[in-house]
C-alpha atoms as a PDB file:
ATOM      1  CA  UNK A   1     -36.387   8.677  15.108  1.00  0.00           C
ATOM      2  CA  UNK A   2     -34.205  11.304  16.734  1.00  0.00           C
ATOM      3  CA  UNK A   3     -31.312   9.183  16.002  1.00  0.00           C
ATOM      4  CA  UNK A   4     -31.957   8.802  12.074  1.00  0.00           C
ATOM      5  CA  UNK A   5     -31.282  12.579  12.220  1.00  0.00           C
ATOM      6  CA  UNK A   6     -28.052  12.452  13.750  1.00  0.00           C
ATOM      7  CA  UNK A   7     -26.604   8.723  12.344  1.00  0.00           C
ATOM      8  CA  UNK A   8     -28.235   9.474   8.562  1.00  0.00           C
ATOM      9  CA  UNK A   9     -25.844  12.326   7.857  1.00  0.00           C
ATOM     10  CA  UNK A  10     -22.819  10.845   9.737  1.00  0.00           C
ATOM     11  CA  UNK A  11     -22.899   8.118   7.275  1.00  0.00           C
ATOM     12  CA  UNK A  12     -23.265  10.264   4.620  1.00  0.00           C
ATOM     13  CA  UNK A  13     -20.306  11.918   5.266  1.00  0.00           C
ATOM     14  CA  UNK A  14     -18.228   9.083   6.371  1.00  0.00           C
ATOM     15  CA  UNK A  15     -19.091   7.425   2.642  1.00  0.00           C
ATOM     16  CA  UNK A  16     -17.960  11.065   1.088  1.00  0.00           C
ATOM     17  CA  UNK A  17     -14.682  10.822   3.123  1.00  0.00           C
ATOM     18  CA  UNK A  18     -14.111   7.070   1.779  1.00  0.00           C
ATOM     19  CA  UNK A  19     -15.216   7.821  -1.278  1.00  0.00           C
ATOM     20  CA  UNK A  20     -12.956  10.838  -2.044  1.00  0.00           C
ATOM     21  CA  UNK A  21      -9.740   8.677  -0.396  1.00  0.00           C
ATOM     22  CA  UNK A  22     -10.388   6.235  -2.774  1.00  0.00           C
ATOM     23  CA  UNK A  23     -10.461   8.406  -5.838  1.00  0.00           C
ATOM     24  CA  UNK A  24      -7.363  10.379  -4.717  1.00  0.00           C
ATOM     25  CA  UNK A  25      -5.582   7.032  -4.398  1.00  0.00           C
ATOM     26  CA  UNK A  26      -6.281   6.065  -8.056  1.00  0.00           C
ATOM     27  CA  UNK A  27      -5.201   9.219  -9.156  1.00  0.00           C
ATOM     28  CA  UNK A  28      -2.122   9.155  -7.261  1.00  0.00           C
ATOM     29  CA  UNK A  29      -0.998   5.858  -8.794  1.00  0.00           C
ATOM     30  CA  UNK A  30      -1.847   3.158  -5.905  1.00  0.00           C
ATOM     31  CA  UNK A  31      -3.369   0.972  -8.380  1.00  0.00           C
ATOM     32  CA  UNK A  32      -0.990   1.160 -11.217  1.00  0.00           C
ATOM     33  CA  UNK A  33       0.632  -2.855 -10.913  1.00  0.00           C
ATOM     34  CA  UNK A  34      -1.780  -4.592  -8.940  1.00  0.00           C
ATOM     35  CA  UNK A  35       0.126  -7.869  -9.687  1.00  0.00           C
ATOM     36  CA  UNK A  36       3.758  -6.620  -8.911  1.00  0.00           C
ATOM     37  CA  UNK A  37       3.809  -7.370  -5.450  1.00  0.00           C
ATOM     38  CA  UNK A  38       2.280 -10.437  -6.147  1.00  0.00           C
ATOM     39  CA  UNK A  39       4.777 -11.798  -8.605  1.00  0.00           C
ATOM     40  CA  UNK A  40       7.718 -10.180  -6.400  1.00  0.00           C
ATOM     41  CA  UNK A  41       7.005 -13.002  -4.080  1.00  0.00           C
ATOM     42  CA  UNK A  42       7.717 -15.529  -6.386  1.00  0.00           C
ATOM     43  CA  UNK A  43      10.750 -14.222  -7.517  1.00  0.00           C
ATOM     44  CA  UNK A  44      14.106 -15.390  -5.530  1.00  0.00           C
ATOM     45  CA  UNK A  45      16.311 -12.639  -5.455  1.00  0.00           C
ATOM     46  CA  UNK A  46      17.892 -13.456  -2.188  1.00  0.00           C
ATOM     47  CA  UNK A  47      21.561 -13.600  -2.472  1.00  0.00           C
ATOM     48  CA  UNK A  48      23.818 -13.673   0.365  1.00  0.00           C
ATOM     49  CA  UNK A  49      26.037 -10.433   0.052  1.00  0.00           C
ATOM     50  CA  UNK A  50      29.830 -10.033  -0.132  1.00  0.00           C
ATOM     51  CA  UNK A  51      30.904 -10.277   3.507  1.00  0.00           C
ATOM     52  CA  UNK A  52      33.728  -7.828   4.728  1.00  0.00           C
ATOM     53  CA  UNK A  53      36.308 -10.213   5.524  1.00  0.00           C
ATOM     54  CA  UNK A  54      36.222 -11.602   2.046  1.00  0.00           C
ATOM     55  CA  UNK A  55      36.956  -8.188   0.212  1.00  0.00           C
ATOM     56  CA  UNK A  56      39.739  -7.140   3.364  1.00  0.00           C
ATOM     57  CA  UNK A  57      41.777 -10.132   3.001  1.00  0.00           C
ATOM     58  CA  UNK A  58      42.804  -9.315  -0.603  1.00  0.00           C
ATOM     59  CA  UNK A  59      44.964  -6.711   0.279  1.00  0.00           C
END
């Protein structure tokens, strides 16, 4: 019973702690495009850049 004592107000306050990270990530705009990343997978913007040689030689 001893234990409830101790453990009881430890999770209290690790819930508070969670709780107010989570509301001062909302705020701060962590949830504003949920689907971005997920349709910035999809897209295939991957192109090969301009290599050195190829803008030296035209001089």
């Amino acid at each position: 019973m001893a234990g409830l004592l101790f453990l009881i107000p430890i999770a209290l306050g690790m819930g508070l702690i969670g709780l107010l990270a989570f509301l001062w990530a909302a705020r701060s705009g962590q949830f504003d495009d949920p689907d971005g990343a997920a349709n910035r997978i999809l897209v295939d913007d991957d192109r090969p850049l301009p290599s050195s040689e190829s803008r030296d030689s035209g001089e």
